[in-house]
PDB file of N, CA and C in Angstrom:
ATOM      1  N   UNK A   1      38.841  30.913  13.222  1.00  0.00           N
ATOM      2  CA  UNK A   1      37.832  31.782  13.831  1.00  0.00           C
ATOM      3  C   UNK A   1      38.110  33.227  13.449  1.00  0.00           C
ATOM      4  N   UNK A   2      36.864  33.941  13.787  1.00  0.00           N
ATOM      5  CA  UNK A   2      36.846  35.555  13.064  1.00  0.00           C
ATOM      6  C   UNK A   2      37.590  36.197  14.181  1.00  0.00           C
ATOM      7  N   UNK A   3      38.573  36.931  14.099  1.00  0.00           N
ATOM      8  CA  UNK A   3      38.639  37.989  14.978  1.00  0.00           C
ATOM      9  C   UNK A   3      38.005  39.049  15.785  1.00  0.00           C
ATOM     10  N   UNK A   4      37.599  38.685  17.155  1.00  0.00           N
ATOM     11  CA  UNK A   4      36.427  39.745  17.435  1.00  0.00           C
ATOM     12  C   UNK A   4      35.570  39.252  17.227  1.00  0.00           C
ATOM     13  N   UNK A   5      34.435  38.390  16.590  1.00  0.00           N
ATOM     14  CA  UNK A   5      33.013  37.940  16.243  1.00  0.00           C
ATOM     15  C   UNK A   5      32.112  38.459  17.218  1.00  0.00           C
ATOM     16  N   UNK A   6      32.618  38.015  18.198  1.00  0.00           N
ATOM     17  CA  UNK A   6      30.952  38.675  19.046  1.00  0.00           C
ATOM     18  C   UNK A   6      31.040  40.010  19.312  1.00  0.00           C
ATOM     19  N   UNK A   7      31.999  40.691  19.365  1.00  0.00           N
ATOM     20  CA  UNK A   7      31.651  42.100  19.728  1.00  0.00           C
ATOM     21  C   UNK A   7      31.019  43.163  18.275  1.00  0.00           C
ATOM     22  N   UNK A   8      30.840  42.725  17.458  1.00  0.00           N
ATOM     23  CA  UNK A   8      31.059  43.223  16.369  1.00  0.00           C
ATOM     24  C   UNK A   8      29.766  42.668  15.523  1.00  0.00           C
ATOM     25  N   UNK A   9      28.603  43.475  15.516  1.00  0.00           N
ATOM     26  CA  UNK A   9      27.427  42.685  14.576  1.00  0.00           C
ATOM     27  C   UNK A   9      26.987  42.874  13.070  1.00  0.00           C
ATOM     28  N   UNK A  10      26.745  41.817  12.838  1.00  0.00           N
ATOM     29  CA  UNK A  10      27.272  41.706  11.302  1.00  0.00           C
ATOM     30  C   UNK A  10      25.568  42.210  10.816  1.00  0.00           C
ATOM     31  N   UNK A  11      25.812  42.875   9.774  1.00  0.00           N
ATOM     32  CA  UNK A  11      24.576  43.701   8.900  1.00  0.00           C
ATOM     33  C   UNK A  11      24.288  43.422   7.525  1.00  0.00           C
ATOM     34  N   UNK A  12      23.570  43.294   7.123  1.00  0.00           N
ATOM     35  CA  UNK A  12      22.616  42.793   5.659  1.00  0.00           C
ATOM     36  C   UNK A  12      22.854  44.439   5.067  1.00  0.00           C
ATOM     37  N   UNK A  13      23.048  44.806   4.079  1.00  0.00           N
ATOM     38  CA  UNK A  13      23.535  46.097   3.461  1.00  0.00           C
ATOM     39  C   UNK A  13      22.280  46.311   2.642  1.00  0.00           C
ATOM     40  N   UNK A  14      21.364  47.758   2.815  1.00  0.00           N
ATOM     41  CA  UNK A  14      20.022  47.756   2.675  1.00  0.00           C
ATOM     42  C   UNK A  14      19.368  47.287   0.733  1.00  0.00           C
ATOM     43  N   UNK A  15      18.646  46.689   0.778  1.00  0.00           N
ATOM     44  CA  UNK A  15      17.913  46.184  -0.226  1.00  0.00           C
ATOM     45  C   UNK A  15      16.499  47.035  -0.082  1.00  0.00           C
ATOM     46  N   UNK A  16      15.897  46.937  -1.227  1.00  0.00           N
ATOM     47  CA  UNK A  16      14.710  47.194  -1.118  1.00  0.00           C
ATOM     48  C   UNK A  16      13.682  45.867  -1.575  1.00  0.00           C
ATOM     49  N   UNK A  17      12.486  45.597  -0.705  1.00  0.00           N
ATOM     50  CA  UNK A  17      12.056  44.521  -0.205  1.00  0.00           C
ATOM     51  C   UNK A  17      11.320  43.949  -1.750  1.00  0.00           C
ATOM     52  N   UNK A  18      10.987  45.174  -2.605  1.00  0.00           N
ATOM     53  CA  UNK A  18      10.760  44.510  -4.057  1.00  0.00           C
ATOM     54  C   UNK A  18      11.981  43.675  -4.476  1.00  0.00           C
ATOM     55  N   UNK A  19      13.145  43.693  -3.903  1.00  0.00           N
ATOM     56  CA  UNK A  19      14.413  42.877  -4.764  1.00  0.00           C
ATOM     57  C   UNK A  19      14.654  41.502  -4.341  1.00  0.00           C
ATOM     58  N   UNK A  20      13.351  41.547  -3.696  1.00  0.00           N
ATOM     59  CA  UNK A  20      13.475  39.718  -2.537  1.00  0.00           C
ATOM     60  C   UNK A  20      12.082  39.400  -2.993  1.00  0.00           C
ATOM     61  N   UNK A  21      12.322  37.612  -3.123  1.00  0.00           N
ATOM     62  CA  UNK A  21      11.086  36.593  -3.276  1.00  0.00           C
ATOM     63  C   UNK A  21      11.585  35.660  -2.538  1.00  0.00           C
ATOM     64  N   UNK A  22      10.579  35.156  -1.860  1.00  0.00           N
ATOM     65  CA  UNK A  22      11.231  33.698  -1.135  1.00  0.00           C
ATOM     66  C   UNK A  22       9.685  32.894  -1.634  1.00  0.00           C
ATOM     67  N   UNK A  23      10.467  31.858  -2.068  1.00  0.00           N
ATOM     68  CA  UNK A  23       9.463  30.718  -2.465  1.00  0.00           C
ATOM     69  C   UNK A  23      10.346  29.475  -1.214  1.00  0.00           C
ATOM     70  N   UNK A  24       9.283  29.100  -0.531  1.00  0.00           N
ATOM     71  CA  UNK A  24       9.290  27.606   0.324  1.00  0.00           C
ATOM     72  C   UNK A  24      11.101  27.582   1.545  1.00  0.00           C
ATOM     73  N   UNK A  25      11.987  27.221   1.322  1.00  0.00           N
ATOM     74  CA  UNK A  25      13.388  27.776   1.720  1.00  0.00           C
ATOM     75  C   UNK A  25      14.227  28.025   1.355  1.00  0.00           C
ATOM     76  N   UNK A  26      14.270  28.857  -0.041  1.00  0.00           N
ATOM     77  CA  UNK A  26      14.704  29.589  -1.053  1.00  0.00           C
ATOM     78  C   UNK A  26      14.353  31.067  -0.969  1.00  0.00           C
ATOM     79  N   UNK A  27      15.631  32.000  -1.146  1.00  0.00           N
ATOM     80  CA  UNK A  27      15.534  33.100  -1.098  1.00  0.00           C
ATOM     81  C   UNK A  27      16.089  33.651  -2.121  1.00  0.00           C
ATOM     82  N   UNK A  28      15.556  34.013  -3.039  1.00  0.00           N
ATOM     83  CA  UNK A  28      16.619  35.188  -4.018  1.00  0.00           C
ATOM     84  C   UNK A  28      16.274  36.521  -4.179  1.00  0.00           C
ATOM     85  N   UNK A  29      17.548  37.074  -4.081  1.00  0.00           N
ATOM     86  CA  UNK A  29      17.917  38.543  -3.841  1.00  0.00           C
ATOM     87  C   UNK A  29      18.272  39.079  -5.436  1.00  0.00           C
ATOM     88  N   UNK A  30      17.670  40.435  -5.287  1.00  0.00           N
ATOM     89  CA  UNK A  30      18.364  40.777  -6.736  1.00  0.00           C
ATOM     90  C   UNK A  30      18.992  42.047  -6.366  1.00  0.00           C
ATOM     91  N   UNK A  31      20.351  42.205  -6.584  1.00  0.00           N
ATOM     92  CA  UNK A  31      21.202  43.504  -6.357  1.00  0.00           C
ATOM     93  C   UNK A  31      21.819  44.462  -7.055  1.00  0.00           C
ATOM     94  N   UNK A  32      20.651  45.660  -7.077  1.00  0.00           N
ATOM     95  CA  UNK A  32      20.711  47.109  -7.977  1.00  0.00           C
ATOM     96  C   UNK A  32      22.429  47.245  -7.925  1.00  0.00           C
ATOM     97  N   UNK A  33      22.670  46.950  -7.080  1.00  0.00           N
ATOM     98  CA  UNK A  33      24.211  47.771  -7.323  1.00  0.00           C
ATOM     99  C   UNK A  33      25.333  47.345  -8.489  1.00  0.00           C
ATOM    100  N   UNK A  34      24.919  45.726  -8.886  1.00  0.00           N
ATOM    101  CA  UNK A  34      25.612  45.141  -9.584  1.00  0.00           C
ATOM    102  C   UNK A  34      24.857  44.479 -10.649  1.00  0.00           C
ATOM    103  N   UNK A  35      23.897  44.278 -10.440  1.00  0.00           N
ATOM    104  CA  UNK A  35      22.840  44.081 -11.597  1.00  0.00           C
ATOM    105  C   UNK A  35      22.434  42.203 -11.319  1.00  0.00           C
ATOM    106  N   UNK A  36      23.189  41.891 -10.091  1.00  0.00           N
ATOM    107  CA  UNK A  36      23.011  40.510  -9.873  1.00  0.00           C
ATOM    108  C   UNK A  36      22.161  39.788  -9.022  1.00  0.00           C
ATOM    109  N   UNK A  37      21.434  38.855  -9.588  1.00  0.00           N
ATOM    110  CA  UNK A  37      20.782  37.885  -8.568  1.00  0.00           C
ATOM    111  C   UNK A  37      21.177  36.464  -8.117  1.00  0.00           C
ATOM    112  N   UNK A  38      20.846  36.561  -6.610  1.00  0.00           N
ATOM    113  CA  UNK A  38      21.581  35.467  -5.662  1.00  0.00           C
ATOM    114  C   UNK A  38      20.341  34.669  -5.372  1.00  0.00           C
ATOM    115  N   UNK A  39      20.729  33.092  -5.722  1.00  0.00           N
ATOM    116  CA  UNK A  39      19.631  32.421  -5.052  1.00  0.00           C
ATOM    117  C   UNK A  39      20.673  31.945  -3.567  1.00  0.00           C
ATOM    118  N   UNK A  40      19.529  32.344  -2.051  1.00  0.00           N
ATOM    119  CA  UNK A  40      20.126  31.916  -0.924  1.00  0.00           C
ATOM    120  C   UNK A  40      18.982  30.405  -0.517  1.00  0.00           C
ATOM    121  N   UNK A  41      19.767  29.600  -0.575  1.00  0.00           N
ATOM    122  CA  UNK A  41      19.074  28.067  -0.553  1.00  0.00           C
ATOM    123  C   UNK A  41      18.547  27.582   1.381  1.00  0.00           C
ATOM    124  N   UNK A  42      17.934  27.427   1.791  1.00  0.00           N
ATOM    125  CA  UNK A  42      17.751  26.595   3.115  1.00  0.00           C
ATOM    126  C   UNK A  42      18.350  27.768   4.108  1.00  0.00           C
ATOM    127  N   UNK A  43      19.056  27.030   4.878  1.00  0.00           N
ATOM    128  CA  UNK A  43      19.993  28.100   6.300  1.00  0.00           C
ATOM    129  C   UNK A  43      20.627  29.661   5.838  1.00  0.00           C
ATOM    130  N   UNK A  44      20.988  29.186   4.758  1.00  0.00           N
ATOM    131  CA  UNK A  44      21.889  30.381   4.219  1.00  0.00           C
ATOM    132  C   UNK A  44      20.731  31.679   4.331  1.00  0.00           C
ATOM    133  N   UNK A  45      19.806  31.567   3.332  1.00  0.00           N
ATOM    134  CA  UNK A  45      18.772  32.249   3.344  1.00  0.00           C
ATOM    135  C   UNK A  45      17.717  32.793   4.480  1.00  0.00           C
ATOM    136  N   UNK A  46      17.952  32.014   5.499  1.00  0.00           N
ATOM    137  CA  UNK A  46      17.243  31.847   6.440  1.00  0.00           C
ATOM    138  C   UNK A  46      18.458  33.299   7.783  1.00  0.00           C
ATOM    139  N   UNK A  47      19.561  32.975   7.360  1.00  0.00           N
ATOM    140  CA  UNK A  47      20.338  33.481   8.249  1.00  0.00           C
ATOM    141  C   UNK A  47      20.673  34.928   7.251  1.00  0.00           C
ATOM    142  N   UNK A  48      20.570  35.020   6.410  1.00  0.00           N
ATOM    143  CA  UNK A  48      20.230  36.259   5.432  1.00  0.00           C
ATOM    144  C   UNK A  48      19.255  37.484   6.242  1.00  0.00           C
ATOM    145  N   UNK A  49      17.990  36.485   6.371  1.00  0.00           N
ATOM    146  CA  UNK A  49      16.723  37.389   6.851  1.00  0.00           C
ATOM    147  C   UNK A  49      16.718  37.530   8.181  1.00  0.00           C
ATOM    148  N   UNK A  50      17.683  36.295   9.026  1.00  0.00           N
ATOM    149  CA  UNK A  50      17.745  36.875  10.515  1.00  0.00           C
ATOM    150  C   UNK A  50      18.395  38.169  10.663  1.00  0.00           C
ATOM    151  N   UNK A  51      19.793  38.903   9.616  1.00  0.00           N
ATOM    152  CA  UNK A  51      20.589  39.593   9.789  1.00  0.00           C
ATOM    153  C   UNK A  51      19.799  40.715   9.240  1.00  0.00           C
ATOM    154  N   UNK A  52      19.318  40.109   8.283  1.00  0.00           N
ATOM    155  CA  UNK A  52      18.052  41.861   7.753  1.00  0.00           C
ATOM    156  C   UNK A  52      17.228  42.290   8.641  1.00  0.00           C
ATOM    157  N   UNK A  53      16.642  41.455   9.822  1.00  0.00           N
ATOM    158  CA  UNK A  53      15.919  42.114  10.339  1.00  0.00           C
ATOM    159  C   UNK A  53      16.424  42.901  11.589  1.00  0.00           C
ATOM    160  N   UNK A  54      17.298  42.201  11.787  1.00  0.00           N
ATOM    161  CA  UNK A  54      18.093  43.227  13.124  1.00  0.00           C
ATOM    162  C   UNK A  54      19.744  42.822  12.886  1.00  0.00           C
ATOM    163  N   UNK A  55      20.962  44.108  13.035  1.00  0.00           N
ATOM    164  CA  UNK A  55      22.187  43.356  13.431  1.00  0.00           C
ATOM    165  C   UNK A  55      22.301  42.406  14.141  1.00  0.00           C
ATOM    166  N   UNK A  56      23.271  41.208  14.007  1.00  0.00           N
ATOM    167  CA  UNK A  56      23.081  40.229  14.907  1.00  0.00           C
ATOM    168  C   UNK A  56      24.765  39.780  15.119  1.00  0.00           C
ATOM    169  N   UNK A  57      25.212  39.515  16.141  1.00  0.00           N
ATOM    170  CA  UNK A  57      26.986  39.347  16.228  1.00  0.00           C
ATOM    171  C   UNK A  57      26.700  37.878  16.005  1.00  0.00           C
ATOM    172  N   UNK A  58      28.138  36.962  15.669  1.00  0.00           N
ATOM    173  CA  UNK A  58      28.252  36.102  15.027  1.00  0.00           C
ATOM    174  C   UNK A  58      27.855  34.751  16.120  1.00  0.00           C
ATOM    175  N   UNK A  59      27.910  34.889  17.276  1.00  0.00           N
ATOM    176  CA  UNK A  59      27.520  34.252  18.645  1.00  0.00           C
ATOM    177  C   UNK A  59      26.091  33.998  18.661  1.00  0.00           C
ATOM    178  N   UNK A  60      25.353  35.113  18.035  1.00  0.00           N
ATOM    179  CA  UNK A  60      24.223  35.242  18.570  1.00  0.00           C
ATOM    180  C   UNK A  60      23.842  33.981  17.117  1.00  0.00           C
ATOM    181  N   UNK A  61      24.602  34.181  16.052  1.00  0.00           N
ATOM    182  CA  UNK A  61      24.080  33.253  15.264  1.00  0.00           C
ATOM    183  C   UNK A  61      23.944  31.857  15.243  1.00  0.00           C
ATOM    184  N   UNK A  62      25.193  31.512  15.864  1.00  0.00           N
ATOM    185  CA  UNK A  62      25.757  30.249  16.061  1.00  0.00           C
ATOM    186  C   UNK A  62      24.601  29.684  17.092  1.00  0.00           C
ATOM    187  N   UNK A  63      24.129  30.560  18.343  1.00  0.00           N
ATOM    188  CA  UNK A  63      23.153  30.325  19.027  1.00  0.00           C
ATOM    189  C   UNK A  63      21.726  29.792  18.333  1.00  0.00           C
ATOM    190  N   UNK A  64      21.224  30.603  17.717  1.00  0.00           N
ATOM    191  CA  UNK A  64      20.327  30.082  16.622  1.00  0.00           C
ATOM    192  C   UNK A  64      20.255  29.009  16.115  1.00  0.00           C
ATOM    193  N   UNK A  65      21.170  28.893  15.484  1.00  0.00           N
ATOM    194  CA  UNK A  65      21.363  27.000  14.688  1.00  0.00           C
ATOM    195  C   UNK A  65      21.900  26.118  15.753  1.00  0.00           C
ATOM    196  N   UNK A  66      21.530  26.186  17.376  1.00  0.00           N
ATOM    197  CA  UNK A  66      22.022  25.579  17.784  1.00  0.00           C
ATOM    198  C   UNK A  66      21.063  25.330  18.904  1.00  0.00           C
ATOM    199  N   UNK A  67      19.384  25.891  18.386  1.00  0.00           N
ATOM    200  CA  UNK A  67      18.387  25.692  19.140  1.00  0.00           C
ATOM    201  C   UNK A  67      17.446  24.209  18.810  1.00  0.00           C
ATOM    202  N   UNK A  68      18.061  23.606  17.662  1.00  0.00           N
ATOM    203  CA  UNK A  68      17.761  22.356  17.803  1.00  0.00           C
ATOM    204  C   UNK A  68      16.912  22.308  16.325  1.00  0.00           C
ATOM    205  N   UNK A  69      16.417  23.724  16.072  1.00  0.00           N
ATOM    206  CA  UNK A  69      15.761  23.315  14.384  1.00  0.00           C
ATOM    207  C   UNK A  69      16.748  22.488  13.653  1.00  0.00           C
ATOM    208  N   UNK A  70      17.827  22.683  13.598  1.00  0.00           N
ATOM    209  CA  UNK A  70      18.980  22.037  12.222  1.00  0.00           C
ATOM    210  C   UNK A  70      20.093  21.077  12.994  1.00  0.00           C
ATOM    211  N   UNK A  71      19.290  20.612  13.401  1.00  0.00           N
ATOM    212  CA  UNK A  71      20.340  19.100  14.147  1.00  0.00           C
ATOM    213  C   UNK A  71      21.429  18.375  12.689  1.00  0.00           C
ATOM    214  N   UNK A  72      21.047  19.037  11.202  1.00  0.00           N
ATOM    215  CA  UNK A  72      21.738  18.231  10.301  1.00  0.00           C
ATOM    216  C   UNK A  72      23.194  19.062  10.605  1.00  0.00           C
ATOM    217  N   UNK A  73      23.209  20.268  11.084  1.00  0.00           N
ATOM    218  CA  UNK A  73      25.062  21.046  11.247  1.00  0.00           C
ATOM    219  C   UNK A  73      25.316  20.275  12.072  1.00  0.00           C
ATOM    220  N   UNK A  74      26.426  19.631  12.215  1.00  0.00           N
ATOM    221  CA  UNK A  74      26.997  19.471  13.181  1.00  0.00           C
ATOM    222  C   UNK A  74      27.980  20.303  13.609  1.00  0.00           C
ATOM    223  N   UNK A  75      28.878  21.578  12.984  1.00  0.00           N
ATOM    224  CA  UNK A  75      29.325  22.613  13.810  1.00  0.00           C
ATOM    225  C   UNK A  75      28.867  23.853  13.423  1.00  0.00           C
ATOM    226  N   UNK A  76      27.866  24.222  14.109  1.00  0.00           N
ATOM    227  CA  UNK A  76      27.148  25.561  13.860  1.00  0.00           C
ATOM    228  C   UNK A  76      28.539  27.009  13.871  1.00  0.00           C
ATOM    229  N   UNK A  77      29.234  26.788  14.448  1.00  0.00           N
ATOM    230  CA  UNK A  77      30.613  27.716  14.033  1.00  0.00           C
ATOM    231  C   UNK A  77      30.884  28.112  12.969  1.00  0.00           C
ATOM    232  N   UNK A  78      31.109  26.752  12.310  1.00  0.00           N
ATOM    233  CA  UNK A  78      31.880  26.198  10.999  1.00  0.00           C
ATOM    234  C   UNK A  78      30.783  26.866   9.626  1.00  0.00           C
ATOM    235  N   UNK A  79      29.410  26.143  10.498  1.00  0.00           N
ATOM    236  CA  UNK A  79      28.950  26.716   9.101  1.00  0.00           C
ATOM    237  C   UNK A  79      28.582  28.513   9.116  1.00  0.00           C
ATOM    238  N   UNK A  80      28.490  29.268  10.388  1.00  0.00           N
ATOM    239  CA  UNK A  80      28.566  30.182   9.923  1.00  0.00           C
ATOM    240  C   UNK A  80      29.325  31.022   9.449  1.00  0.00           C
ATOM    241  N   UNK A  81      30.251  30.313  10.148  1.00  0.00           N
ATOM    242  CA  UNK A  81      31.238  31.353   9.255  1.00  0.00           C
ATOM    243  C   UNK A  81      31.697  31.187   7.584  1.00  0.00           C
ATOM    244  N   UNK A  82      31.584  30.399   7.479  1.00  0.00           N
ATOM    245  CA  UNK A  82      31.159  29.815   5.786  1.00  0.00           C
ATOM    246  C   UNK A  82      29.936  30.625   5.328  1.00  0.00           C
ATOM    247  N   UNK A  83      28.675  30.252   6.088  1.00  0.00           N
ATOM    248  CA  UNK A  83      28.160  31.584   5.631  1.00  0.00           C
ATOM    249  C   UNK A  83      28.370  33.147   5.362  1.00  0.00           C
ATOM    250  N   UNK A  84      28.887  33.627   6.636  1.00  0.00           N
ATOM    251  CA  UNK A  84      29.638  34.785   6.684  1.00  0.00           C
ATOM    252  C   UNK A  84      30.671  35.059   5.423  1.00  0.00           C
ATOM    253  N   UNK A  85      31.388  34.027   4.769  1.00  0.00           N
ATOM    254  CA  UNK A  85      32.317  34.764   3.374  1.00  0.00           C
ATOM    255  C   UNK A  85      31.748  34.352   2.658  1.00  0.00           C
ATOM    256  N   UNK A  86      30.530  33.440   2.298  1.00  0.00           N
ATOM    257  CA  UNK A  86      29.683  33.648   1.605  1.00  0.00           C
ATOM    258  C   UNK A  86      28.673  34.727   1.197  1.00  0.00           C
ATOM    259  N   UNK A  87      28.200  35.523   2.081  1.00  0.00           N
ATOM    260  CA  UNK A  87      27.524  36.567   1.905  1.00  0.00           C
ATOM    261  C   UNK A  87      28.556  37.489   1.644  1.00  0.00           C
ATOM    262  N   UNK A  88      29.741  37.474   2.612  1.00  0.00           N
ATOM    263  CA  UNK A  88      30.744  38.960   2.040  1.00  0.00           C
ATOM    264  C   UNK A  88      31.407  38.603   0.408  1.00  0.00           C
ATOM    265  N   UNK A  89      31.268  37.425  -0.005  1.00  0.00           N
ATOM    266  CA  UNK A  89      32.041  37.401  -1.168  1.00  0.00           C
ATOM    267  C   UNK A  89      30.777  37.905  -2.160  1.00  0.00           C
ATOM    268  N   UNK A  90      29.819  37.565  -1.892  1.00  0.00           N
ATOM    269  CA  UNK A  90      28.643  38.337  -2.486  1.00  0.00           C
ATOM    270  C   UNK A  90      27.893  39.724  -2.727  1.00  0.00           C
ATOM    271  N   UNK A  91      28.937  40.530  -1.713  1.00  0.00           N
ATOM    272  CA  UNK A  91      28.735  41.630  -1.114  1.00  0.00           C
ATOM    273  C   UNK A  91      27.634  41.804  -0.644  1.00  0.00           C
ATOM    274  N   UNK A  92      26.963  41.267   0.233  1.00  0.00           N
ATOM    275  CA  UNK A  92      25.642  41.207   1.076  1.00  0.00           C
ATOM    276  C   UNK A  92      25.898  41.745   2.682  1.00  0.00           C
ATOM    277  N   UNK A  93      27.046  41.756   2.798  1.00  0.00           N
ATOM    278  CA  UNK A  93      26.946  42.134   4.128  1.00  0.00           C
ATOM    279  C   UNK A  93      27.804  43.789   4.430  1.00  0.00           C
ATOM    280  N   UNK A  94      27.022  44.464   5.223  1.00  0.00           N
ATOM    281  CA  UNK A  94      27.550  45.628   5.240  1.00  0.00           C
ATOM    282  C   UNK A  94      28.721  45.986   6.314  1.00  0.00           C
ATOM    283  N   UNK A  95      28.941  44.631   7.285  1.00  0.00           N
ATOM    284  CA  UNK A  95      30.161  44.937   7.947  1.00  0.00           C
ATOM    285  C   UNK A  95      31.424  43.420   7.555  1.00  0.00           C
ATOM    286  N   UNK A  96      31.960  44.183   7.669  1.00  0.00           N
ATOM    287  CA  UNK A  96      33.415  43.206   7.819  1.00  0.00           C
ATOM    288  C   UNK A  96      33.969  42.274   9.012  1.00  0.00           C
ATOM    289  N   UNK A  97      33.262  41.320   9.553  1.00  0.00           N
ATOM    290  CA  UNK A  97      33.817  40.551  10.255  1.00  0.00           C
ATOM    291  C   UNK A  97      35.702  39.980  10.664  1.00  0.00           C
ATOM    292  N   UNK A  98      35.888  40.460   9.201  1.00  0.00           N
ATOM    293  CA  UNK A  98      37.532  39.939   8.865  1.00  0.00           C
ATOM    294  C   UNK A  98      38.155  41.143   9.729  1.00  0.00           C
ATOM    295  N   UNK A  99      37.756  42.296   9.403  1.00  0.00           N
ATOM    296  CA  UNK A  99      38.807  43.749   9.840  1.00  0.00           C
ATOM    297  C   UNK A  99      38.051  44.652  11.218  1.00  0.00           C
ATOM    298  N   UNK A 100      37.599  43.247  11.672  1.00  0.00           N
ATOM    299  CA  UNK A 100      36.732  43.922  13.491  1.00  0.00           C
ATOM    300  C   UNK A 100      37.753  44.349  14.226  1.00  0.00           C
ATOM    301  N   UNK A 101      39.188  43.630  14.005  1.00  0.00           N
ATOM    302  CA  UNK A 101      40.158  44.159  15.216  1.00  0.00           C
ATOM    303  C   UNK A 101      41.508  44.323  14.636  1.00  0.00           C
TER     304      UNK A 101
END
C-alpha cells in the first residue's frame, strides 16, 4: 500500500485537450513534453479522465471501481495502484503518491 493515499490527491499533469482522442474505451494521449503517445485501454483510461477532471485521492478511486460497473477487478486496491505506477512511470501524473509522507 501507498503511504498516505487518501490524504493526498493524485493529479493528471495539464495536457491540452487537442492531445487526447478517445475512440469507444480507448484513450490516447499524446505528450508535448516528450514527444510520446500513450494508448490508455478500458479502466486505465477511464481512471485517466476521472483524475483530469478533478483531483481525486486514491480512496476515492478505489470507491469508483467498486460501484459495481467492473465486477471483472476483483481487488479494486490492487488494481489501482497498478494503475497509479502506471501513469507515474509514464509521467502522467502530477503528484507523487510514493513521497506523500
Amino acid at each position: 500500500m501507498f503511504p498516505g493515499p487518501q490524504q493526498h490527491p493524485l493529479r493528471i499533469i495539464p495536457l491540452p485537450a487537442a492531445h487526447q482522442r478517445q475512440w469507444d474505451d480507448e484513450l490516447v494521449v499524446y505528450d508535448q513534453r516528450c514527444g510520446e503517445t500513450h494508448l490508455l485501454a478500458g479502466v486505465v483510461g477511464e481512471i485517466f479522465t476521472l483524475l483530469q477532471t478533478s483531483p481525486r485521492r486514491m480512496d476515492e478511486l478505489i470507491a469508483h471501481l467498486q460501484t459495481g460497473q467492473h465486477p471483472d477487478i476483483d481487488d479494486p486496491e490492487s488494481f489501482i495502484q497498478q494503475v497509479i505506477l502506471e501513469l507515474r512511470r509514464l509521467q502522467l501524473l502530477d503528484s507523487d503518491p510514493l513521497d506523500s509522507e
